[in-house]
N, C-alpha and C. Protein backbone atom coordinates (compact mmCIF):
# COMPACT_ATOMS: atom_id res chain seq x y z
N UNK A 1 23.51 21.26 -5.92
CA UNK A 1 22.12 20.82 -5.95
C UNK A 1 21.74 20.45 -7.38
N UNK A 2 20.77 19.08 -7.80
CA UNK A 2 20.46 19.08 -8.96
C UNK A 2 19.59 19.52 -9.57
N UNK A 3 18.45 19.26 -10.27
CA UNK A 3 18.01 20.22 -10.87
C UNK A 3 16.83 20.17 -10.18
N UNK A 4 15.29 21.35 -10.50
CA UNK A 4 14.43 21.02 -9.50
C UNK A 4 13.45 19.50 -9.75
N UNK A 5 13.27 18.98 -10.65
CA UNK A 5 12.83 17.92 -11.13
C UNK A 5 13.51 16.85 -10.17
N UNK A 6 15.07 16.54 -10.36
CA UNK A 6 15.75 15.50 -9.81
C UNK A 6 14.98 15.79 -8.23
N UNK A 7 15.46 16.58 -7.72
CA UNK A 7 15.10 17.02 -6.21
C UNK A 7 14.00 16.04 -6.00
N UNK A 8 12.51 16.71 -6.67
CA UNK A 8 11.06 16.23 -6.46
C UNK A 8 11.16 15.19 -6.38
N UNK A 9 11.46 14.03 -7.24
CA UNK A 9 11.91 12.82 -8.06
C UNK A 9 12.55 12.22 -6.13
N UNK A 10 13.77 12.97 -5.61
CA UNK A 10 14.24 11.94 -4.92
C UNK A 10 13.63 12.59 -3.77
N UNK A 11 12.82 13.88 -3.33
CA UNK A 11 12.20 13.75 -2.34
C UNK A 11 10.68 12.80 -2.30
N UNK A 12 10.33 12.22 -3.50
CA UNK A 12 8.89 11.79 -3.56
C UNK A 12 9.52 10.34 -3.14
N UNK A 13 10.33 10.05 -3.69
CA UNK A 13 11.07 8.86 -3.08
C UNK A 13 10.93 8.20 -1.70
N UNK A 14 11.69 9.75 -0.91
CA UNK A 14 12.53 9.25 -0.05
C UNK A 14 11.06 9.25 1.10
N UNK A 15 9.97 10.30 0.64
CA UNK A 15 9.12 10.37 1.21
C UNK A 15 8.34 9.01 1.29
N UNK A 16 8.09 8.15 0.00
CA UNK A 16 6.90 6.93 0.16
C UNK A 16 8.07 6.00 0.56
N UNK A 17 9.24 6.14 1.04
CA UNK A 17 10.03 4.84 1.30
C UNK A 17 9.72 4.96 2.83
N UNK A 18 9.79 6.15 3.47
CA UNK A 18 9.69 6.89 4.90
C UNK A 18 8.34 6.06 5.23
N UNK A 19 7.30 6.69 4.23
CA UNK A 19 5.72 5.79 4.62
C UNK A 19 5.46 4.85 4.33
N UNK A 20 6.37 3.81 3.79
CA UNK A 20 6.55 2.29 4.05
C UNK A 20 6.89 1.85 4.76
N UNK A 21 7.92 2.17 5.44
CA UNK A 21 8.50 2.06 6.71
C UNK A 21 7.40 2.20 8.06
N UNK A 22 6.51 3.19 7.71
CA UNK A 22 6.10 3.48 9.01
C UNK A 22 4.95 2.53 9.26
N UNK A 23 4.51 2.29 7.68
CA UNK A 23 3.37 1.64 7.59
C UNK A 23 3.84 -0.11 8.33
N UNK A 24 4.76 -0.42 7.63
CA UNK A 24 5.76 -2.28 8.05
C UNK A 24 5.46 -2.09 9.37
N UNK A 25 6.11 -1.13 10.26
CA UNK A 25 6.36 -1.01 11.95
C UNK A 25 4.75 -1.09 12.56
N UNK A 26 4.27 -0.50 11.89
CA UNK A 26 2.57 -0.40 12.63
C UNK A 26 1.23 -0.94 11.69
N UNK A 27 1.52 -2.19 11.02
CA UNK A 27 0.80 -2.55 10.45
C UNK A 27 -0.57 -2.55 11.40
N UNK A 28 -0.69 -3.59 11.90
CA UNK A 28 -1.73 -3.30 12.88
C UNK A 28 -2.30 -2.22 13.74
N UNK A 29 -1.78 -1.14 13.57
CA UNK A 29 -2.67 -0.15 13.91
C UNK A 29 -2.98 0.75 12.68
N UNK A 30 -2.28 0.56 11.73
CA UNK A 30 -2.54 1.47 10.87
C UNK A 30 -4.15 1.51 10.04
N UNK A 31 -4.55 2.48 10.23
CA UNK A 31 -6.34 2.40 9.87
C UNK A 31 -6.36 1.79 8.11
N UNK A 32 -7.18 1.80 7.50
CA UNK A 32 -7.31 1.10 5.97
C UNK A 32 -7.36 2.08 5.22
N UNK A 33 -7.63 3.19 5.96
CA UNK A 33 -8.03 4.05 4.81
C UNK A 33 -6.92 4.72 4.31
N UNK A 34 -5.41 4.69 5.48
CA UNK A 34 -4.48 5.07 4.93
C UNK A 34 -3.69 3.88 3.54
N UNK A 35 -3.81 2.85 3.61
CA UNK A 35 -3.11 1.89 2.49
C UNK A 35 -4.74 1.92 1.52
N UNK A 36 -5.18 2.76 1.64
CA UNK A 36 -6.16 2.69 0.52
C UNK A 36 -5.90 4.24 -0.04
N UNK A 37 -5.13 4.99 0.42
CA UNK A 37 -4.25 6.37 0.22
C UNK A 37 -3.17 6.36 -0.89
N UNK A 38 -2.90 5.20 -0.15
CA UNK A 38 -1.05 4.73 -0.27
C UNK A 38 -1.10 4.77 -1.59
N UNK A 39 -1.86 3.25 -1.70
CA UNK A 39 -2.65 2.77 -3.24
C UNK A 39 -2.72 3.50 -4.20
N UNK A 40 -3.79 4.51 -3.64
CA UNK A 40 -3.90 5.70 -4.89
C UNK A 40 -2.40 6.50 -5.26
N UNK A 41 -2.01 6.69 -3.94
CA UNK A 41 -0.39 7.41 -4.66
C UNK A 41 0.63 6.84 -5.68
N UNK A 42 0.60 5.22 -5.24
CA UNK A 42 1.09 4.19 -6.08
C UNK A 42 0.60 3.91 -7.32
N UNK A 43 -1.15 3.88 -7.70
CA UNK A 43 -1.62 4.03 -8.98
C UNK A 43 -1.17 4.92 -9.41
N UNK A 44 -1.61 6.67 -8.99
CA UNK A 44 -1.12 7.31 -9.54
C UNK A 44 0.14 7.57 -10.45
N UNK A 45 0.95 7.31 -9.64
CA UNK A 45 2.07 7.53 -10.13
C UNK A 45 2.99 6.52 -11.13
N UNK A 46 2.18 5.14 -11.15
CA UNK A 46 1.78 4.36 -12.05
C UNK A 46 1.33 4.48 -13.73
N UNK A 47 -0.22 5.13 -13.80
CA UNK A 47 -0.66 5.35 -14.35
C UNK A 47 0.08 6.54 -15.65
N UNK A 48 0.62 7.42 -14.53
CA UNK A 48 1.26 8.84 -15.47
C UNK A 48 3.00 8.28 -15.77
N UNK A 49 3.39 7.11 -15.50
CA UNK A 49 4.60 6.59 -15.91
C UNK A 49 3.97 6.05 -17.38
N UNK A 50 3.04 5.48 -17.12
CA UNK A 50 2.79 4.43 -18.52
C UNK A 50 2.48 5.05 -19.28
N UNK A 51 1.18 6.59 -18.99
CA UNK A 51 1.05 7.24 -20.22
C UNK A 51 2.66 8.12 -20.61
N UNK A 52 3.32 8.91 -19.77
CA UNK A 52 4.62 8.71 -20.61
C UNK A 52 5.25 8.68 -21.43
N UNK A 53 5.03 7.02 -21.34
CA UNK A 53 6.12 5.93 -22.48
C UNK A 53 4.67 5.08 -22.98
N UNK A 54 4.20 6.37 -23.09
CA UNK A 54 2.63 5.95 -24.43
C UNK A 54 2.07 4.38 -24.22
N UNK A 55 2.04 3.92 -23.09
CA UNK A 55 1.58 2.16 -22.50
C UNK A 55 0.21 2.87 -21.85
N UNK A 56 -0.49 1.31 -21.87
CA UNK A 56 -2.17 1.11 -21.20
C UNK A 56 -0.84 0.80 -19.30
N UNK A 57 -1.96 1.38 -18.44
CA UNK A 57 -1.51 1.23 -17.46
C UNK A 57 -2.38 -0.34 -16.69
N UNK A 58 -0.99 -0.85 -16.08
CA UNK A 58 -1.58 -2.19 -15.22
C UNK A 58 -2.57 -1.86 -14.07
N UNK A 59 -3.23 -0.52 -13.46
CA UNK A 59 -3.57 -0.36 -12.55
C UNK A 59 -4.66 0.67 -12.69
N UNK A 60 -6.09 0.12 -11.89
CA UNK A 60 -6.77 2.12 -12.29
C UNK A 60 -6.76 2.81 -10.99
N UNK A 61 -7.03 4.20 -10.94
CA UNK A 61 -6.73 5.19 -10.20
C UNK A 61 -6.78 5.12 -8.39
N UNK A 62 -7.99 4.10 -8.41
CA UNK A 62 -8.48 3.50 -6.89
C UNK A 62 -8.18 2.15 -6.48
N UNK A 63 -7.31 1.34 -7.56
CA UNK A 63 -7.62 0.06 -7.03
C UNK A 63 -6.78 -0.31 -5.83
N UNK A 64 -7.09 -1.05 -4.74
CA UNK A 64 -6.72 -1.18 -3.56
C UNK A 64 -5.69 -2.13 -3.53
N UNK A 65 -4.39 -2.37 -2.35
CA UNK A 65 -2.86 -3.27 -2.77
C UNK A 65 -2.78 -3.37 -1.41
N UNK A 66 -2.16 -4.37 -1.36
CA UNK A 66 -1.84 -4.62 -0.04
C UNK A 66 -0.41 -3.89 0.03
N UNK A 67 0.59 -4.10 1.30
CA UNK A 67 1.36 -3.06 1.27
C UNK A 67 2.78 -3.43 0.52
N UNK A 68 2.81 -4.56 0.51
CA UNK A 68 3.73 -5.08 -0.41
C UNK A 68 3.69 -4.89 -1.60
N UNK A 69 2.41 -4.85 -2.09
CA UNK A 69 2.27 -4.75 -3.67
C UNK A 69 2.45 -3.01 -3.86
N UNK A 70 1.88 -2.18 -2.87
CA UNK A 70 2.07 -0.91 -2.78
C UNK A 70 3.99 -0.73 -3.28
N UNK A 71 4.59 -1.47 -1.83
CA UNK A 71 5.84 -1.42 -2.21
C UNK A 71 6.48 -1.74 -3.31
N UNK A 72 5.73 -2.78 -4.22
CA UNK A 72 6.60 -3.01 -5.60
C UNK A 72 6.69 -2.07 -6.47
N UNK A 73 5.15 -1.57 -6.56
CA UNK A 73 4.75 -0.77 -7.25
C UNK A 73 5.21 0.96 -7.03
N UNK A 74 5.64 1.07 -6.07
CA UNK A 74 6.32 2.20 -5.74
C UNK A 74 7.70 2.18 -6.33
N UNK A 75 8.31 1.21 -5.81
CA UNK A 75 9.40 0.67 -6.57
C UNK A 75 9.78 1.02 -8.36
N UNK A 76 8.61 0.47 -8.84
CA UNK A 76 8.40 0.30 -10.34
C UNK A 76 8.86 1.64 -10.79
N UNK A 77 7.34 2.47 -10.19
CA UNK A 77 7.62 3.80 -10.75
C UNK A 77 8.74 4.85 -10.26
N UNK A 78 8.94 4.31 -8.90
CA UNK A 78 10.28 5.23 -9.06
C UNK A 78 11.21 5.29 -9.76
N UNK A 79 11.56 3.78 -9.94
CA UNK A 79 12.55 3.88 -10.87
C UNK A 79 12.84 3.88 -12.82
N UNK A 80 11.33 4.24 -12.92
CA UNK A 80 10.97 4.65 -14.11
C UNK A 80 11.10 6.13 -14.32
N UNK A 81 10.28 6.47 -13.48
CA UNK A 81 11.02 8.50 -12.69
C UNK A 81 12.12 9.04 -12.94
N UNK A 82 13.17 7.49 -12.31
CA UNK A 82 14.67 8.45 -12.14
C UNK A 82 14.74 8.52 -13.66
N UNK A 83 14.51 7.58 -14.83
CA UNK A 83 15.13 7.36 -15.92
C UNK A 83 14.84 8.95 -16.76
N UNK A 84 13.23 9.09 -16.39
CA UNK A 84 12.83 9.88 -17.01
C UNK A 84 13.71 11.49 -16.36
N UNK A 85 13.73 11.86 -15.37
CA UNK A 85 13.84 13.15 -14.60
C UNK A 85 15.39 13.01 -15.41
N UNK A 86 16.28 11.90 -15.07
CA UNK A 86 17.66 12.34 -15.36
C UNK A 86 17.72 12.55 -17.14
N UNK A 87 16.70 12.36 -18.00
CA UNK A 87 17.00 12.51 -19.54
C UNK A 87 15.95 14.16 -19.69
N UNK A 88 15.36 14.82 -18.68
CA UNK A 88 14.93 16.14 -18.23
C UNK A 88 14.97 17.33 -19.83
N UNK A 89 16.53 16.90 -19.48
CA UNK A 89 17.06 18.56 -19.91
C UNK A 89 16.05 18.27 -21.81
N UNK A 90 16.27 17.12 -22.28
CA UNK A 90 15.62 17.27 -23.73
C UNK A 90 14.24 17.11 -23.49
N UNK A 91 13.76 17.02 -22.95
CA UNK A 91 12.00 16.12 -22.82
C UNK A 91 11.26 17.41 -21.93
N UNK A 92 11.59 18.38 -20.99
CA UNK A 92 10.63 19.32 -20.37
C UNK A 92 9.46 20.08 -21.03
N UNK A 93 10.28 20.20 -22.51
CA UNK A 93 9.00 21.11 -23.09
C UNK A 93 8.20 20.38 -23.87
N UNK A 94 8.84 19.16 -23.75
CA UNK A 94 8.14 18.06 -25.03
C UNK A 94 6.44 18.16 -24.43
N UNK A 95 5.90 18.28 -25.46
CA UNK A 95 3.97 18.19 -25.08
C UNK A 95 3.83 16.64 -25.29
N UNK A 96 3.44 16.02 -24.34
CA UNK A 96 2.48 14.82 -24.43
C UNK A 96 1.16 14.44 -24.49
N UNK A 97 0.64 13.74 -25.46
CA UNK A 97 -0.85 13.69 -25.47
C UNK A 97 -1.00 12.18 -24.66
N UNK A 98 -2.25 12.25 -24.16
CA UNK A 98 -2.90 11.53 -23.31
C UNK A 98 -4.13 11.22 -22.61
N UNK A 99 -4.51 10.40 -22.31
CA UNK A 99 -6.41 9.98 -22.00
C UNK A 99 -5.97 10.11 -20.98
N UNK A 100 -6.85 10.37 -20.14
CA UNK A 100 -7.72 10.53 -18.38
C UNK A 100 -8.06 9.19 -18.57
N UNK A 101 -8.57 9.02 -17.65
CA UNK A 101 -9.60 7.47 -16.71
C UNK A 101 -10.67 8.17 -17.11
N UNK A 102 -11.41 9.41 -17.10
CA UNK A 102 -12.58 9.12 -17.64
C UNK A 102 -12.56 9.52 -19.60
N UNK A 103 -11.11 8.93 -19.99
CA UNK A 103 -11.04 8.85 -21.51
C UNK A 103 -11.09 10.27 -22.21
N UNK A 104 -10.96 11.06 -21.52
CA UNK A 104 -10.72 12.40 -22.21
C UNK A 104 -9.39 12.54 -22.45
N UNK A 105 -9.33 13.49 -23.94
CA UNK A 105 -7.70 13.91 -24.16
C UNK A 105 -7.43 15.08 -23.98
N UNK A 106 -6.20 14.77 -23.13
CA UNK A 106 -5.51 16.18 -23.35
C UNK A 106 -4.05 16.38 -23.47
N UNK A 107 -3.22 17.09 -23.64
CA UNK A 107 -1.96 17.49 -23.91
C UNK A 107 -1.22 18.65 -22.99
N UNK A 108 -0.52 18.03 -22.34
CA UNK A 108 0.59 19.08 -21.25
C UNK A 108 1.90 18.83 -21.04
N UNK A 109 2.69 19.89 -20.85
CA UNK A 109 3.98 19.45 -20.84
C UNK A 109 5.02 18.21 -20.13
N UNK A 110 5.41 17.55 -20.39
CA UNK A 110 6.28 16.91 -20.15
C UNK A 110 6.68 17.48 -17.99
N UNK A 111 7.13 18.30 -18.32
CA UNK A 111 7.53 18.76 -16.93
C UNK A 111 6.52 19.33 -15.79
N UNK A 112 5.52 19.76 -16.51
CA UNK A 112 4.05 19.78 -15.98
C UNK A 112 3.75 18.44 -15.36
N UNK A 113 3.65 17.80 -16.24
CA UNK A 113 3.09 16.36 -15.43
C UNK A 113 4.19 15.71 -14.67
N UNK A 114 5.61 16.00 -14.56
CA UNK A 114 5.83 15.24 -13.55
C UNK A 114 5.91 16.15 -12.16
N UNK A 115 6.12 17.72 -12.35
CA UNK A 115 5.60 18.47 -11.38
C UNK A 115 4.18 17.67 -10.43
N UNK A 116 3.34 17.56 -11.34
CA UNK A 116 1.86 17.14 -11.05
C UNK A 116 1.91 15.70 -10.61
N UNK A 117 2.49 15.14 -10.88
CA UNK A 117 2.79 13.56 -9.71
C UNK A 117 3.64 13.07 -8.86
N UNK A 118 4.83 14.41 -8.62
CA UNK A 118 5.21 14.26 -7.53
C UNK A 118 4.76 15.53 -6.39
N UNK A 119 3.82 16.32 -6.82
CA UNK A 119 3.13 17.47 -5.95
C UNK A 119 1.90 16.10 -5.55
N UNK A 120 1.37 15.62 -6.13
CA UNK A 120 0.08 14.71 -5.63
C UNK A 120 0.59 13.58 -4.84
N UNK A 121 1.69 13.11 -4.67
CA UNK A 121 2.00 12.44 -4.01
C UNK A 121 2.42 13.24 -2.19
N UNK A 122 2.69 14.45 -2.27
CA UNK A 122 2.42 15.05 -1.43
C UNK A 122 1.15 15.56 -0.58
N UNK A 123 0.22 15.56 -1.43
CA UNK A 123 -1.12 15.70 -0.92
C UNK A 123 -1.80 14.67 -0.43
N UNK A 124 -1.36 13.35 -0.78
CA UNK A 124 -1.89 12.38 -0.33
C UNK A 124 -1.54 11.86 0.76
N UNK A 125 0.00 12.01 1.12
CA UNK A 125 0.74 11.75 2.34
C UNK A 125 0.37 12.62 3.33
N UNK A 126 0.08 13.59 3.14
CA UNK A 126 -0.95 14.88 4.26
C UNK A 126 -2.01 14.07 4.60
N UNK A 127 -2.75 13.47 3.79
CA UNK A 127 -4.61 13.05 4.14
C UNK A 127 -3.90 11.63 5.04
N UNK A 128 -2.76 10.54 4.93
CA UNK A 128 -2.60 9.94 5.69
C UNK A 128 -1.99 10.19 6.89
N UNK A 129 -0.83 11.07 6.66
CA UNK A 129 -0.54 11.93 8.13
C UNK A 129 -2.04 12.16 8.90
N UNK A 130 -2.51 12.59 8.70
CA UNK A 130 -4.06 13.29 9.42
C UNK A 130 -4.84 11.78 9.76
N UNK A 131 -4.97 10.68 9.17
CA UNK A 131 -5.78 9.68 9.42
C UNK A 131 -4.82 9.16 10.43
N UNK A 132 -3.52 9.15 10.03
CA UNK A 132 -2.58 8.15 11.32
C UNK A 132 -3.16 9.49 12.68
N UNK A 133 -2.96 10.35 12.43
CA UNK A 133 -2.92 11.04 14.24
C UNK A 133 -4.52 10.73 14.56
N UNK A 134 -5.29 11.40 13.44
CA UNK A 134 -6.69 10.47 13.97
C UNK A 134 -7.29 9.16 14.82
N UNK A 135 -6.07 8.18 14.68
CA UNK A 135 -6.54 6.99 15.11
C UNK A 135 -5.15 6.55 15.80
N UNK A 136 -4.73 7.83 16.44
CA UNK A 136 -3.73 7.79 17.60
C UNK A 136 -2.03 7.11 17.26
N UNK A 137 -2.17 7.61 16.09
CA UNK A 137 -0.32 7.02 15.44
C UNK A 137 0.04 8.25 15.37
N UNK A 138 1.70 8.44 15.56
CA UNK A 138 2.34 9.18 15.71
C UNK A 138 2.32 9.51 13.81
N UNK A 139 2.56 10.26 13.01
CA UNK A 139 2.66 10.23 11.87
C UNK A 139 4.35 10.44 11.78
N UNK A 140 4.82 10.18 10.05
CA UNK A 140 5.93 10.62 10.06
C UNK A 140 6.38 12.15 9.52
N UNK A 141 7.66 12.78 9.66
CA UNK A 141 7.43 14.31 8.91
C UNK A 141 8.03 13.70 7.36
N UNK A 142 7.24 13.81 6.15
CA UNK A 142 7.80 13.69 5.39
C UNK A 142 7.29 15.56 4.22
N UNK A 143 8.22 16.29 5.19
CA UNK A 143 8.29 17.27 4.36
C UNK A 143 9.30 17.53 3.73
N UNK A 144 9.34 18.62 2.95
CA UNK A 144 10.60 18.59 1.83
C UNK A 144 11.84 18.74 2.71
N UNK A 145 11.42 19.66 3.46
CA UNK A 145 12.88 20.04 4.24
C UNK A 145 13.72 19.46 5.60
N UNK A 146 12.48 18.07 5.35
CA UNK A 146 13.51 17.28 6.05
C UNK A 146 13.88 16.48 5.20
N UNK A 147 13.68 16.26 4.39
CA UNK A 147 14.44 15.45 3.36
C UNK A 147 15.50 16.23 2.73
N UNK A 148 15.57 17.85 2.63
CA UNK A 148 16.66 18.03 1.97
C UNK A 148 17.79 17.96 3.40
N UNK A 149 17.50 17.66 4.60
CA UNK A 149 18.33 18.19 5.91
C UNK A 149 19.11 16.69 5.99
N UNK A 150 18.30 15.82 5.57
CA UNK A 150 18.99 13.93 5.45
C UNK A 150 20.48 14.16 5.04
């Protein structure tokens, strides 16, 4: 097994690739409020790539994507993720400073924050699980332990 970082890293993955998928198959039923979910998971995880590698981010916290652009952008940051998770072992305790969206600074560890954007990417896939059964879609399981069972 690799380390717990890598894990998160390829279960957050394997999870928004799962809810792309489900989203492509059922575009048309899928309600808005879930790709307005999506979005945010995709900013998110956007946003905390660029602060990072100390960059202004292309995206703010809510802005809305269609699902393709979701998909690029998922894309982007994943594979900005892997670069970062696999160079881990020197960078975990490193402190990074950084602005919020509402421009406040603060400073937290390196491994803290990517704990913290691939745990939020989990919370968000819950609020769309719950909107898909809401409006009569089967949802998908994207919990950890079916991804470690793949």
């Amino acid at each position: 097994m690799s380390s717990p970082l890598v894990q998160l890293w390829l279960y957050n993955d394997w999870a928004n690739n799962l809810l792309i998928e489900k989203m492509k198959q059922e575009v048309e039923k899928t309600p808005p409020v879930c790709l307005r979910l999506f979005s945010h998971i995709v900013n998110a995880q956007l946003i905390w790539l660029y602060r990072l590698n100390g960059e202004k981010p292309p995206v703010g916290v809510w802005d809305e994507h269609s699902l393709s652009t979701c998909e690029h952008y998922h894309r982007l940051a994943s594979s900005g993720f892997k670069a970062k998770v696999l160079a881990q072992e020197a960078e975990i305790a490193k402190t990074i400073s950084y602005t919020n969206t509402k421009h406040e600074q603060f400073q937290n560890s390196f491994g803290d924050i990517l704990l913290h954007v691939f745990n939020h990417g989990t919370y968000h896939r819950a609020q769309i699980a719950s909107e898909m059964r809401r409006n009569g879609l089967e949802p998908i399981n994207t919990d950890y332990i079916s991804f470690v069972r793949t």
